[in-house]
C-alpha atoms as a PDB file:
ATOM      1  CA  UNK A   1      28.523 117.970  40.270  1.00  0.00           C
ATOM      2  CA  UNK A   2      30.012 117.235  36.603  1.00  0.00           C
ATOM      3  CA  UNK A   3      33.545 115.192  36.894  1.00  0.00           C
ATOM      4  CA  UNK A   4      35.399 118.356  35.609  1.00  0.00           C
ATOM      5  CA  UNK A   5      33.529 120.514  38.584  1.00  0.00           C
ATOM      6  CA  UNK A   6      34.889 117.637  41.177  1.00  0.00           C
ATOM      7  CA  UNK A   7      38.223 117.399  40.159  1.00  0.00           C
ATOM      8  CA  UNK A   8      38.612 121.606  40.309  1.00  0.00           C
ATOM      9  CA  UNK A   9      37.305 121.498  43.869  1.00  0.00           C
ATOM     10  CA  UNK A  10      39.255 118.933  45.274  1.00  0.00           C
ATOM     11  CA  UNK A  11      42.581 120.599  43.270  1.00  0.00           C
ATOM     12  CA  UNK A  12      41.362 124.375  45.492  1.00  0.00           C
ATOM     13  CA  UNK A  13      40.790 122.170  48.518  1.00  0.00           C
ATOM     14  CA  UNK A  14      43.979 120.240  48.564  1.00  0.00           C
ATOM     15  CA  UNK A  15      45.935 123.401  48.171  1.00  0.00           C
ATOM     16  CA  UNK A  16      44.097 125.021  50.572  1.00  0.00           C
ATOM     17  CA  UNK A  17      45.244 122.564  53.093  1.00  0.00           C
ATOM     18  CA  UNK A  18      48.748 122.124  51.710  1.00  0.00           C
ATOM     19  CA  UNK A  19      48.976 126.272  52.039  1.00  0.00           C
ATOM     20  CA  UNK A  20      47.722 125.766  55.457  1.00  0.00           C
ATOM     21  CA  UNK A  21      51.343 124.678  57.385  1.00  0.00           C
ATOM     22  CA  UNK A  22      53.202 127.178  54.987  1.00  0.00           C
ATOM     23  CA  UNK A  23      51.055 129.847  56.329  1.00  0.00           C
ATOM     24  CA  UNK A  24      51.580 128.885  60.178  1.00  0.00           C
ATOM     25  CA  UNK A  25      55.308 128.641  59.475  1.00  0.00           C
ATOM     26  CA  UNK A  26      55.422 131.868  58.078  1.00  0.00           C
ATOM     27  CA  UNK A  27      53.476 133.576  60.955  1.00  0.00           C
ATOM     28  CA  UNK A  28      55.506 131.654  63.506  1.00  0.00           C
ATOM     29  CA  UNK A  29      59.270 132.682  61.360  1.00  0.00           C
ATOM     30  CA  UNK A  30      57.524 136.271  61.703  1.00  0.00           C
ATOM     31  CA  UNK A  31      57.107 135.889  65.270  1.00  0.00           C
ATOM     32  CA  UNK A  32      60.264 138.276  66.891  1.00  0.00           C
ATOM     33  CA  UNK A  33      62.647 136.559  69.092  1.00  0.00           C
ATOM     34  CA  UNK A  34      64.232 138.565  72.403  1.00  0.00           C
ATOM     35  CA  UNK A  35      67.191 137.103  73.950  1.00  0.00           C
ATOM     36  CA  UNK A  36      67.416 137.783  77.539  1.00  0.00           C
ATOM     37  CA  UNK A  37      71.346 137.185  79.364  1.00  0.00           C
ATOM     38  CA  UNK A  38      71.715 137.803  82.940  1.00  0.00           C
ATOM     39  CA  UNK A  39      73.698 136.252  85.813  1.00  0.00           C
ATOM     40  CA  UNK A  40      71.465 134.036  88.656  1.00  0.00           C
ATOM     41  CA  UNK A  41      68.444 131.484  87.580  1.00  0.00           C
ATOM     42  CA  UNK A  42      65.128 131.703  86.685  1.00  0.00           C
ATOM     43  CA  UNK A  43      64.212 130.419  90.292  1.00  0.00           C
ATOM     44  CA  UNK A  44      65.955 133.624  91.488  1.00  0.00           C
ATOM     45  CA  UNK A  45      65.125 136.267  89.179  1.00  0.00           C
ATOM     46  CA  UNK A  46      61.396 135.243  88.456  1.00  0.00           C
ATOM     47  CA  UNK A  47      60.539 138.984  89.607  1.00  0.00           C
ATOM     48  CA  UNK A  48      63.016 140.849  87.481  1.00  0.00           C
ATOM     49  CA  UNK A  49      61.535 138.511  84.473  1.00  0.00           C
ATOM     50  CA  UNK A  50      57.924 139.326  85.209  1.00  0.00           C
ATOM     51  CA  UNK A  51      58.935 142.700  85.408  1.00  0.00           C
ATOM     52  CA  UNK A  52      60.753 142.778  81.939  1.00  0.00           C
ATOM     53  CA  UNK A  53      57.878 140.850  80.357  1.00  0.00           C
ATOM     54  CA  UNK A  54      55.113 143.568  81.749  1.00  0.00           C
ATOM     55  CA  UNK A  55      57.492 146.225  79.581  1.00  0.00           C
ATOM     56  CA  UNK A  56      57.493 144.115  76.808  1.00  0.00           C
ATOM     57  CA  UNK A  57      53.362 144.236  77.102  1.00  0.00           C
ATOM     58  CA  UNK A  58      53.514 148.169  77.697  1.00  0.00           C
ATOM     59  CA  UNK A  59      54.597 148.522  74.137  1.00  0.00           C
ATOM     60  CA  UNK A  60      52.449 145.476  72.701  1.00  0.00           C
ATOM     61  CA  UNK A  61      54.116 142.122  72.719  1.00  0.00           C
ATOM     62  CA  UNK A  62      52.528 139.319  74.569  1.00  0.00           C
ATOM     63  CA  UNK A  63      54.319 136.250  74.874  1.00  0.00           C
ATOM     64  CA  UNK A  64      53.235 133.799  73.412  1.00  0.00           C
ATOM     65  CA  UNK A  65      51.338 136.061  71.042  1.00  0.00           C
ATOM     66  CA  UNK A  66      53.826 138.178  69.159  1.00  0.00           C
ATOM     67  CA  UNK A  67      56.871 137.594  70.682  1.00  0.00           C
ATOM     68  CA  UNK A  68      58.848 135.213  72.423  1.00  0.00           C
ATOM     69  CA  UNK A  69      61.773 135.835  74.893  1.00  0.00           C
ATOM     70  CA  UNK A  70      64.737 133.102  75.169  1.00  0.00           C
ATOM     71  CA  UNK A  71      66.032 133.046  79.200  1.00  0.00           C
ATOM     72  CA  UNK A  72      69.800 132.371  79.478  1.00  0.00           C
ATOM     73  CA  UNK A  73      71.224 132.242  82.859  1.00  0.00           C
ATOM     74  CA  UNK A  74      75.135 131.737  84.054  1.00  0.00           C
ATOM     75  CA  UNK A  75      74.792 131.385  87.383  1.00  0.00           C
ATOM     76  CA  UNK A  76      77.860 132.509  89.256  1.00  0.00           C
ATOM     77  CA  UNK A  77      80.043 131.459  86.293  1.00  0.00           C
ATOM     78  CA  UNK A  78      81.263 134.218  84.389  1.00  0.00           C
ATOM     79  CA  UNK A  79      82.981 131.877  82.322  1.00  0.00           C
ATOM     80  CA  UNK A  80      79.591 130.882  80.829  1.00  0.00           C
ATOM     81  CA  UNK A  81      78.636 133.979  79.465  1.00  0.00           C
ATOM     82  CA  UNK A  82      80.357 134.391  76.060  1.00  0.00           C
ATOM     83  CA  UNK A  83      78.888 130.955  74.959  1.00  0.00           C
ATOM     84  CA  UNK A  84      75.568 131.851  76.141  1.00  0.00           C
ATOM     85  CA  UNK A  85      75.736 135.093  74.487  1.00  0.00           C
ATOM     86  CA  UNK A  86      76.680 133.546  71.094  1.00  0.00           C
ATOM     87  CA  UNK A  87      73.908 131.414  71.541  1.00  0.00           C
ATOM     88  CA  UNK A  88      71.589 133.638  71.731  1.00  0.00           C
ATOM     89  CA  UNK A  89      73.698 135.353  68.401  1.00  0.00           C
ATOM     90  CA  UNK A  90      73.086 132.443  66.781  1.00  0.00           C
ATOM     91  CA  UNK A  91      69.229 132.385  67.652  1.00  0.00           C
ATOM     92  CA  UNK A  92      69.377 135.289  65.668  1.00  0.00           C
ATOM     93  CA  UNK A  93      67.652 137.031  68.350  1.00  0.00           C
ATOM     94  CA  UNK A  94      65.862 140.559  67.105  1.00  0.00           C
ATOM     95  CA  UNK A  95      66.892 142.151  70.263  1.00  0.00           C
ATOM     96  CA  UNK A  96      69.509 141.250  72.818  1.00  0.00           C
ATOM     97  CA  UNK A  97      68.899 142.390  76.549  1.00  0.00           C
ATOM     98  CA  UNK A  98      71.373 141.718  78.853  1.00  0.00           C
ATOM     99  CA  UNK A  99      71.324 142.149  83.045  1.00  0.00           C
ATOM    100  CA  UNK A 100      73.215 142.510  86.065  1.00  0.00           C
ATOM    101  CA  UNK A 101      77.094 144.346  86.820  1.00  0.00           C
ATOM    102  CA  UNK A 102      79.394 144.048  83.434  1.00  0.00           C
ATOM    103  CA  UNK A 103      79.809 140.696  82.867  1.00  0.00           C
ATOM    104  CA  UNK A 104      76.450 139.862  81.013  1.00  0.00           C
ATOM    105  CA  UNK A 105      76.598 143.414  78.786  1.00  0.00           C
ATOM    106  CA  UNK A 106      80.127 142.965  78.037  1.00  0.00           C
ATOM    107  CA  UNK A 107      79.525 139.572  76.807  1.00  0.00           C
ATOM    108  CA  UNK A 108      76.742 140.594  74.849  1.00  0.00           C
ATOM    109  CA  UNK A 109      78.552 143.736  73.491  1.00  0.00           C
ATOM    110  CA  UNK A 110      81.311 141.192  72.268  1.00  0.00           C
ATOM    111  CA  UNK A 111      79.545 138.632  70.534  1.00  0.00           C
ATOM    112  CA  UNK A 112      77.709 141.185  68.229  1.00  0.00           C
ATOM    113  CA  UNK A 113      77.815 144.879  66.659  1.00  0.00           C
ATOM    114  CA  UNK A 114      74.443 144.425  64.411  1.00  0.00           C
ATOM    115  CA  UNK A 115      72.324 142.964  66.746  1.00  0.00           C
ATOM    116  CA  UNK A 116      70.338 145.851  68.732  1.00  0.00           C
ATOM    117  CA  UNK A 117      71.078 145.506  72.844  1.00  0.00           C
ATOM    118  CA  UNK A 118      69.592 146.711  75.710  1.00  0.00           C
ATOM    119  CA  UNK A 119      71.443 146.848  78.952  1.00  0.00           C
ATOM    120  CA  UNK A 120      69.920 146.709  82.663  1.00  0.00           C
ATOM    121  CA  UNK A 121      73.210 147.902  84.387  1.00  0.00           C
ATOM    122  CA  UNK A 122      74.580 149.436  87.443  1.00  0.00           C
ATOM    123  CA  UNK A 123      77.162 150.974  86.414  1.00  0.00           C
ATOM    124  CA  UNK A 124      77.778 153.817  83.950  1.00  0.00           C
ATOM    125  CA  UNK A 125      77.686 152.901  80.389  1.00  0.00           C
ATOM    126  CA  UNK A 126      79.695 155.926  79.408  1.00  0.00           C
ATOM    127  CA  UNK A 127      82.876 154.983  81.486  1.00  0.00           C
ATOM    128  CA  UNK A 128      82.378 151.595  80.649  1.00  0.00           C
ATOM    129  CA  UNK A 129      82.712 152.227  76.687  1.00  0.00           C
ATOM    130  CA  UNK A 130      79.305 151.106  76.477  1.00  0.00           C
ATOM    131  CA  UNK A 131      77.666 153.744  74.871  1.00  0.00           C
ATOM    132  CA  UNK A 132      79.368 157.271  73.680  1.00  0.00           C
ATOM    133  CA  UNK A 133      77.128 159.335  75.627  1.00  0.00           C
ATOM    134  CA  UNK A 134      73.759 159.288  77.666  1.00  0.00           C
ATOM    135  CA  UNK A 135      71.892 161.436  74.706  1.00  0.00           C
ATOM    136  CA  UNK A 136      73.187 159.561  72.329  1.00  0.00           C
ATOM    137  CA  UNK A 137      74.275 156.170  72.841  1.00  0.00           C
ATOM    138  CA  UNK A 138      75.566 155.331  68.923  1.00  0.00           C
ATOM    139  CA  UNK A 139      76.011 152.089  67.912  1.00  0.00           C
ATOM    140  CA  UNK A 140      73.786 148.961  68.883  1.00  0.00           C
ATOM    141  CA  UNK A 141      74.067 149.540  72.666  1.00  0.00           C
ATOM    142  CA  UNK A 142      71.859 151.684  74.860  1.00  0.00           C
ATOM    143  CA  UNK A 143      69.256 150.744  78.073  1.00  0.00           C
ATOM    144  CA  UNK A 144      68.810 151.731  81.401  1.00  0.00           C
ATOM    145  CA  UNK A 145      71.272 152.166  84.400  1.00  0.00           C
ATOM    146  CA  UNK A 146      71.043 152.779  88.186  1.00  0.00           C
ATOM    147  CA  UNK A 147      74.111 154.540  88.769  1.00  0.00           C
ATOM    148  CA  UNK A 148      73.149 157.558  91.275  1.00  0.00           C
ATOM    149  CA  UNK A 149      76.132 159.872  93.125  1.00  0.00           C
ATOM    150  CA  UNK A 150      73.228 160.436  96.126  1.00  0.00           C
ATOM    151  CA  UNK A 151      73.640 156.946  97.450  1.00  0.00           C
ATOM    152  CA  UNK A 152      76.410 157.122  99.461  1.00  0.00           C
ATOM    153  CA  UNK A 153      75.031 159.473 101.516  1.00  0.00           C
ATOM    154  CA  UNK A 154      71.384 157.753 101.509  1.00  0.00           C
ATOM    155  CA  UNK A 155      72.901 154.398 103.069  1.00  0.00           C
ATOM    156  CA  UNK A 156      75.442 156.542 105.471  1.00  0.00           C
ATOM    157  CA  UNK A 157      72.329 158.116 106.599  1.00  0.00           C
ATOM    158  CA  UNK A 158      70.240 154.861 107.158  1.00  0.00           C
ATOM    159  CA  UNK A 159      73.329 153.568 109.401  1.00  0.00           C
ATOM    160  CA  UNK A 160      73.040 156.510 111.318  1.00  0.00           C
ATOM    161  CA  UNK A 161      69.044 156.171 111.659  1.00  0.00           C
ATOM    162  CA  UNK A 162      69.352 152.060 112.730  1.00  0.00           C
ATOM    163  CA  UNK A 163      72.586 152.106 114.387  1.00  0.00           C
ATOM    164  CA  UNK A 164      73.403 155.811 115.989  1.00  0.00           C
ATOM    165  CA  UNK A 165      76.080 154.709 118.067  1.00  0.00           C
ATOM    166  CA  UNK A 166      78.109 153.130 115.203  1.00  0.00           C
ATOM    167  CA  UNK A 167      81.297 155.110 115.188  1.00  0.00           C
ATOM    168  CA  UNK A 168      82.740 153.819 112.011  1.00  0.00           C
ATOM    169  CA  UNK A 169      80.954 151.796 109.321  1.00  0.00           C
ATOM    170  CA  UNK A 170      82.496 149.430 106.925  1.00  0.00           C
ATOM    171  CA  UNK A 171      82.195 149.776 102.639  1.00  0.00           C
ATOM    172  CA  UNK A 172      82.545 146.611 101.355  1.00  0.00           C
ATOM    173  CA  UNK A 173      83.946 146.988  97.897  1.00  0.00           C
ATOM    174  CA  UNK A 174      85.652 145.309  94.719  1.00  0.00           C
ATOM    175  CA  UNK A 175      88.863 145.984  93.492  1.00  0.00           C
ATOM    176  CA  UNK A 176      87.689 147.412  89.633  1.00  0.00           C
ATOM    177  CA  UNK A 177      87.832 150.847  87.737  1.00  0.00           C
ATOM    178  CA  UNK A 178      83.524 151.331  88.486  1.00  0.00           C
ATOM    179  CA  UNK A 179      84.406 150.481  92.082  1.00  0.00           C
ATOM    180  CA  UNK A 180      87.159 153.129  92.268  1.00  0.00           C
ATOM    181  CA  UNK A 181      83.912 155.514  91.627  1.00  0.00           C
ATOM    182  CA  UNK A 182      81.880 154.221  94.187  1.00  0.00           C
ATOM    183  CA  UNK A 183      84.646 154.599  96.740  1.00  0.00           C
ATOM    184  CA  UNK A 184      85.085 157.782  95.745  1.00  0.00           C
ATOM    185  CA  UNK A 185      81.622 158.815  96.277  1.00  0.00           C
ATOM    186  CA  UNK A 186      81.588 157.075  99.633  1.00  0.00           C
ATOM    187  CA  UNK A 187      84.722 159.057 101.237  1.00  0.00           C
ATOM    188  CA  UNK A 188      83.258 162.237  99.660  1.00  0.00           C
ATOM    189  CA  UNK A 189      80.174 161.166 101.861  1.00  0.00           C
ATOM    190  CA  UNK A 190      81.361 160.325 104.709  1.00  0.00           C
ATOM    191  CA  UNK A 191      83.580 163.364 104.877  1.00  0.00           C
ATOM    192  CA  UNK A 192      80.463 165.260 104.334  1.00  0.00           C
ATOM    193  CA  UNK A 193      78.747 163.860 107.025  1.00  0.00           C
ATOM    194  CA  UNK A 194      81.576 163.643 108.899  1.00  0.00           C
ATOM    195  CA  UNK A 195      81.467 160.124 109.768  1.00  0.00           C
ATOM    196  CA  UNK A 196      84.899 157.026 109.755  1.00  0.00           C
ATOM    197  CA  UNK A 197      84.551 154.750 107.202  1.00  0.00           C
ATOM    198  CA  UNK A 198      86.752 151.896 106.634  1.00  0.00           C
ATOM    199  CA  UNK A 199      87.107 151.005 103.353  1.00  0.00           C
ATOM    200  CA  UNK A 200      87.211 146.852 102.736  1.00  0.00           C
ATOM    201  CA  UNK A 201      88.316 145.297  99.035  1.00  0.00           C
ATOM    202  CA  UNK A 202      87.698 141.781  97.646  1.00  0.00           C
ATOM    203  CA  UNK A 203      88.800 140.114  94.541  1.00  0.00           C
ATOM    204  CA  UNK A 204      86.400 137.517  94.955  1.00  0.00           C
ATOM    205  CA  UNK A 205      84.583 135.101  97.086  1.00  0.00           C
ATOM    206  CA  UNK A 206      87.464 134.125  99.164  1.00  0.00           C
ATOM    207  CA  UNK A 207      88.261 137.086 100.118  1.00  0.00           C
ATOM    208  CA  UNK A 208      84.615 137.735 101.739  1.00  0.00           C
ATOM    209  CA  UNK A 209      85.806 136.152 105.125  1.00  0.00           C
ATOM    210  CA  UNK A 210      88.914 138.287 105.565  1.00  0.00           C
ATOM    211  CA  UNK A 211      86.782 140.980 104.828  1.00  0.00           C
ATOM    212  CA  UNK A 212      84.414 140.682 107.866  1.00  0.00           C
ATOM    213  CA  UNK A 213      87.161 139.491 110.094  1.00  0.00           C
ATOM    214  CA  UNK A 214      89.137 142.910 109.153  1.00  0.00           C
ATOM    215  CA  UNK A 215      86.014 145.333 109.981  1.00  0.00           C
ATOM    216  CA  UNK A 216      85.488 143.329 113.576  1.00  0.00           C
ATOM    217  CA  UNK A 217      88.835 143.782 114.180  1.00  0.00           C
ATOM    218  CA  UNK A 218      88.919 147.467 113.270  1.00  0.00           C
ATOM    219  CA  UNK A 219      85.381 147.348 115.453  1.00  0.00           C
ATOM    220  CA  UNK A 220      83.329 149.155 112.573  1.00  0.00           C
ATOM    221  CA  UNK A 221      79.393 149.496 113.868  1.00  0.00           C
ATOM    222  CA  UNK A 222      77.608 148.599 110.557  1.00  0.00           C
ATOM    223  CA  UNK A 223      78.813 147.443 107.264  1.00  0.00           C
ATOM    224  CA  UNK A 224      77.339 149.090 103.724  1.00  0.00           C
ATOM    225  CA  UNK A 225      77.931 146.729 101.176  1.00  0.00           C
ATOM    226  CA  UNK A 226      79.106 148.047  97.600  1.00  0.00           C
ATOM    227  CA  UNK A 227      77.505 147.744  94.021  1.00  0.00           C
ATOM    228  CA  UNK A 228      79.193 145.702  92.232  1.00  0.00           C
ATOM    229  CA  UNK A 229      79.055 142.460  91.097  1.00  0.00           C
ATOM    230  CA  UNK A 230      78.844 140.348  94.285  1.00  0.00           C
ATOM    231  CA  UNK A 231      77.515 136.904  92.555  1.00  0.00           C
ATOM    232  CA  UNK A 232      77.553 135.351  95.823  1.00  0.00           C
ATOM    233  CA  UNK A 233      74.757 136.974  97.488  1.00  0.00           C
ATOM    234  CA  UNK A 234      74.204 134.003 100.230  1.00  0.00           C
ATOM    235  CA  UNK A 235      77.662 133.612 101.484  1.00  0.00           C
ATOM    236  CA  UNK A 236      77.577 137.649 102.319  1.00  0.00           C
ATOM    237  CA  UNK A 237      74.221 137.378 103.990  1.00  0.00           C
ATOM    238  CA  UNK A 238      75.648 134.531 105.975  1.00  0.00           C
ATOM    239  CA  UNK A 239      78.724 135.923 106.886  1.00  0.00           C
ATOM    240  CA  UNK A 240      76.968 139.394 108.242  1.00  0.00           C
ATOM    241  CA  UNK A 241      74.404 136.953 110.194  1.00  0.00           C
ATOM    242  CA  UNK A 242      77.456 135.249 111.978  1.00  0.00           C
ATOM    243  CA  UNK A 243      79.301 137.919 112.566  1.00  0.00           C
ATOM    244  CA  UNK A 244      76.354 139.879 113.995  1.00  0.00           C
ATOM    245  CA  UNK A 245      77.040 143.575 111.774  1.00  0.00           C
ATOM    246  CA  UNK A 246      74.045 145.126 110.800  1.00  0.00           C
ATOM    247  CA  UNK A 247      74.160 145.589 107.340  1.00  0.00           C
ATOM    248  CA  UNK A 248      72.520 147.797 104.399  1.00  0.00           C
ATOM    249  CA  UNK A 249      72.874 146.372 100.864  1.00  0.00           C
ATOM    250  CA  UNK A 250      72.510 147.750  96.911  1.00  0.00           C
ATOM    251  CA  UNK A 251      69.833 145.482  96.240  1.00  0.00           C
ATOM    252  CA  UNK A 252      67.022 143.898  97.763  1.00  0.00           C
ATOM    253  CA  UNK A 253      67.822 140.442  96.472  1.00  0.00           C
ATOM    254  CA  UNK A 254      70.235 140.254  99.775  1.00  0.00           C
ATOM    255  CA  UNK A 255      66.921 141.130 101.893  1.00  0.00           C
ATOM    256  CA  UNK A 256      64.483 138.324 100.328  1.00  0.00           C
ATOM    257  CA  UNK A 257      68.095 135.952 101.231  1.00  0.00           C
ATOM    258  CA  UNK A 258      68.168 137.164 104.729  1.00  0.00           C
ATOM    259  CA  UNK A 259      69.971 140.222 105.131  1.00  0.00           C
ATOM    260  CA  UNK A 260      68.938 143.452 106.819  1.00  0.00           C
ATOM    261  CA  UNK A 261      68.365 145.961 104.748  1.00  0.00           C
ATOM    262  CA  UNK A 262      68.231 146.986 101.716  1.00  0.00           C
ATOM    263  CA  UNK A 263      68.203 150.568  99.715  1.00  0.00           C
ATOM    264  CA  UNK A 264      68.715 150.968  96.237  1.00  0.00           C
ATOM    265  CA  UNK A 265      67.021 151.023  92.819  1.00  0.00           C
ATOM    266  CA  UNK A 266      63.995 149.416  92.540  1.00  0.00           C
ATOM    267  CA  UNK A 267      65.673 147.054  89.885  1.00  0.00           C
ATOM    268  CA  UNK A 268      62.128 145.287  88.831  1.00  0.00           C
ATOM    269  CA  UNK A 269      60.794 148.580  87.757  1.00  0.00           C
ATOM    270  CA  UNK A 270      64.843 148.704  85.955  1.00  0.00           C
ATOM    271  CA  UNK A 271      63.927 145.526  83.895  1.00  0.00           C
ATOM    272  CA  UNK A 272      60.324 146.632  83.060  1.00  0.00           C
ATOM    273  CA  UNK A 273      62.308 150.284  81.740  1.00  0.00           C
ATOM    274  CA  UNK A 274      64.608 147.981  79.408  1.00  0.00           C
ATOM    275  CA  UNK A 275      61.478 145.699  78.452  1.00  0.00           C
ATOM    276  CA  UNK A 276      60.110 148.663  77.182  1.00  0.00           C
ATOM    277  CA  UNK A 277      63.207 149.518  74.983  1.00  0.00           C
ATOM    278  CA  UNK A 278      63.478 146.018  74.139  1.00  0.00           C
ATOM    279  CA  UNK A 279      59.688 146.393  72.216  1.00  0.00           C
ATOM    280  CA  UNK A 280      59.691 149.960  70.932  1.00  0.00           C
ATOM    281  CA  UNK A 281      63.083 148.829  69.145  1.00  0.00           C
ATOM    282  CA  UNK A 282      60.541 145.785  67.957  1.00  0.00           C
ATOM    283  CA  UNK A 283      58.665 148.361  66.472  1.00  0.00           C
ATOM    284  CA  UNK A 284      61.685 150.384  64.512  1.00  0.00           C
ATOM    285  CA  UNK A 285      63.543 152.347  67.282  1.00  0.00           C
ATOM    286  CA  UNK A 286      67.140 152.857  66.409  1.00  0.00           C
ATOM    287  CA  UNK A 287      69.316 151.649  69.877  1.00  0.00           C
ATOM    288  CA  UNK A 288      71.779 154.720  68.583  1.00  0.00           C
ATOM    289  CA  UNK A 289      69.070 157.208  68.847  1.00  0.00           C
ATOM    290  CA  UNK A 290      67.187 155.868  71.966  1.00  0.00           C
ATOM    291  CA  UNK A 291      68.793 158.150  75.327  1.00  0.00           C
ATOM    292  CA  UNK A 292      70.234 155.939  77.880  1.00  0.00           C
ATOM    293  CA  UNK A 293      67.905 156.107  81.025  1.00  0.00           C
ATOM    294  CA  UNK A 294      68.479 156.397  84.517  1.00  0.00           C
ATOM    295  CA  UNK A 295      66.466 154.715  87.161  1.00  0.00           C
ATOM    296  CA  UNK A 296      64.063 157.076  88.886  1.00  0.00           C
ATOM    297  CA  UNK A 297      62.305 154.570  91.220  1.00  0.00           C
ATOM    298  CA  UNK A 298      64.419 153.804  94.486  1.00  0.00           C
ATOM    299  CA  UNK A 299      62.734 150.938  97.375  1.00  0.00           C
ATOM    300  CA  UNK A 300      63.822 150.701 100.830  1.00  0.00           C
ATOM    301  CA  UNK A 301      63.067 147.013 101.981  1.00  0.00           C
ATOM    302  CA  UNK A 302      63.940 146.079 105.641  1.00  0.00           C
ATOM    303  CA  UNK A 303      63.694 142.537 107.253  1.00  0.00           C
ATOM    304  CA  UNK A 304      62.487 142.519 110.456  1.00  0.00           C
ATOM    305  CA  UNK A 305      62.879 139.028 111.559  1.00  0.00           C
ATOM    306  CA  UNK A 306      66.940 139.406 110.710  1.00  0.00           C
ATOM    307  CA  UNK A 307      66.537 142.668 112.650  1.00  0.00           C
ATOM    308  CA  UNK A 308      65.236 140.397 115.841  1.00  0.00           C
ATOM    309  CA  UNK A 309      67.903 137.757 115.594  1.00  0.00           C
ATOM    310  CA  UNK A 310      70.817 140.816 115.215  1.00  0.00           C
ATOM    311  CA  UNK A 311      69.141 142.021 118.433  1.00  0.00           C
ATOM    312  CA  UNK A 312      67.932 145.686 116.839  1.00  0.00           C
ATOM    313  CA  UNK A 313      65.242 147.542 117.253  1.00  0.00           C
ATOM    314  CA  UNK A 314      64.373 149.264 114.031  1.00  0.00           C
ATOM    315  CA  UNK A 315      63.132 152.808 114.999  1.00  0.00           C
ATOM    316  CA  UNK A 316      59.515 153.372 113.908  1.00  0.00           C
ATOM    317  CA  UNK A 317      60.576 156.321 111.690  1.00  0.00           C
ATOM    318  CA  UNK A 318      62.594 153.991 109.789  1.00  0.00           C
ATOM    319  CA  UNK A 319      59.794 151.606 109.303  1.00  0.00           C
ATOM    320  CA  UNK A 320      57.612 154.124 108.369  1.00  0.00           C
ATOM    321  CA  UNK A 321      60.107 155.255 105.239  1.00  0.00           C
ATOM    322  CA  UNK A 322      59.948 151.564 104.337  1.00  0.00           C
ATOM    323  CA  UNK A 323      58.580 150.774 100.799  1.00  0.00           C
ATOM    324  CA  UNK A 324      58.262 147.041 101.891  1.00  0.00           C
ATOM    325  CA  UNK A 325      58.714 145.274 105.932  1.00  0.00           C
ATOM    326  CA  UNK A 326      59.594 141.330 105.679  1.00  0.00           C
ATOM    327  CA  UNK A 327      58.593 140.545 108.832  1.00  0.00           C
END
């Protein structure tokens, strides 16, 4: 090889390899980041995240192959959440999902009007001035909710089926404008049914034990706890154990803690919904022009063991209904 031809190869070469790092930082800025906010830890919520990452895979991102997803978690702190949600801002996230009853949306919905954002919520987005409509969301904002005006009478039913000689059941509630709806919808049921229902509202964790010394006192048979943001989901579990009520709850997070029972939304299948929104918006799909959907999948999860210690026996119809026994 003539000095000339030796000098032009190693010039290719060494630009070859200096073009080499450029190229894999270019692939990796290309790579689209998903920010994921939601109350509880990853030790808690490793189903819901599974679950969100299998939607993400529906449409065609793989982790770590085409897309990465950054995990924020506040705990119980509410007071966490805007930072977090700037964070992720910052990040400059492609899409924004955020999880769980208002606090993690509304943070997300206030740190950012470009970013696109899904929601996982249980409440409804309309009323919430989360999206203008169902059809049309507008804006950045749209997802999946849970909401459903059946479920009052579903878990009024269920108290009848475990515990028929309850003569009044307990609703465990917050004191906010989406509760308001839920109580509503639970006197509407109850009237329809024609069962007592004592109504029972907290502010917060300290008002829990009040709560369940009230409905003894007012000697309610069973206890339905309410949809809304109850952060605390071991101190209620422990409470209803001590005070031996049985108890149905909104989600089955209270069941894999302990409690009873559980009927609601099957919120894994929820998150797997919004990872699937997350990617096709990955792939072009306007948040403003994607309907907000409703969750079609409900579970009923029952714990048998709690159902020993409370001294019930379950009937076998209602184990037979049962999506999942924890025995």
């Amino acid at each position: 090889m003539t000095d000339v031809r030796r000098r032009e190869f190693i010039t290719l070469l060494g630009g070859t390899a200096a073009a080499w790092p450029l190229a894999a930082r270019a692939q990796q800025a290309a790579t689209p980041v998903v920010g994921f906010l939601n109350w509880g830890s990853a030790r808690l919520s490793g189903r819901v995240v599974a679950a969100f990452r299998g939607g993400l895979a529906e449409v065609g991102y793989v982790e770590p192959q085409n897309v990465s997803v950054e995990l924020r978690w506040a705990g119980t702190q509410s007071e966490r959440l805007p930072a977090l949600a700037a964070e992720l801002v910052q990040r400059k996230v492609a899409v924004l999902v955020a999880g769980g009853f208002g606090g993690p949306i509304f943070a997300a919905k206030a740190a950012t009007s470009t970013i696109p954002i899904v929601f996982a919520y249980g409440g409804d987005p309309v009323k919430a001035g989360l999206v203008e409509s169902f059809n049309r969301p507008g804006g950045n904002v749209t997802g999946v909710t849970t909401i459903n005006a059946e479920l009052g009478s579903k878990w009024l039913s269920l108290v009848g089926d475990l515990v028929p000689r309850a003569v009044s059941v307990a609703f465990l509630s917050a004191d906010s404008n989406y509760a308001k709806d839920q109580k509503s919808q639970m006197l509407a049921a109850a009237r329809a049914l024609g069962r007592q229902i004592i109504i029972l509202e907290t502010r917060g964790d300290r008002e829990y034990e009040m709560a369940f010394k009230t409905l003894v006192e007012r000697e309610a048979g069973a206890l339905i706890v309410g949809p809304f943001p109850f952060r605390n989901i071991e101190k209620i579990v422990t409470l209803a154990a001590r005070y031996k009520i049985p108890t149905i709850y909104p989600r089955r997070d209270y069941v894999d803690a302990g409690g009873l029972m559980s009927y609601a939304a099957d919120y894994a299948d929820t998150y797997r919904q919004a990872g699937v929104y997350a990617g096709r918006i990955l792939r072009g799909a306007k948040p403003s022009e994607l309907p907000v959907m409703q969750a079609t999948k409900f579970e009923l999860v029952i714990n048998l063991k709690t159902a020993q210690t409370l001294g019930i026996e379950v009937p076998s119809t209602l184990l037979a209904l049962a999506d999942e026994v924890i025995e």
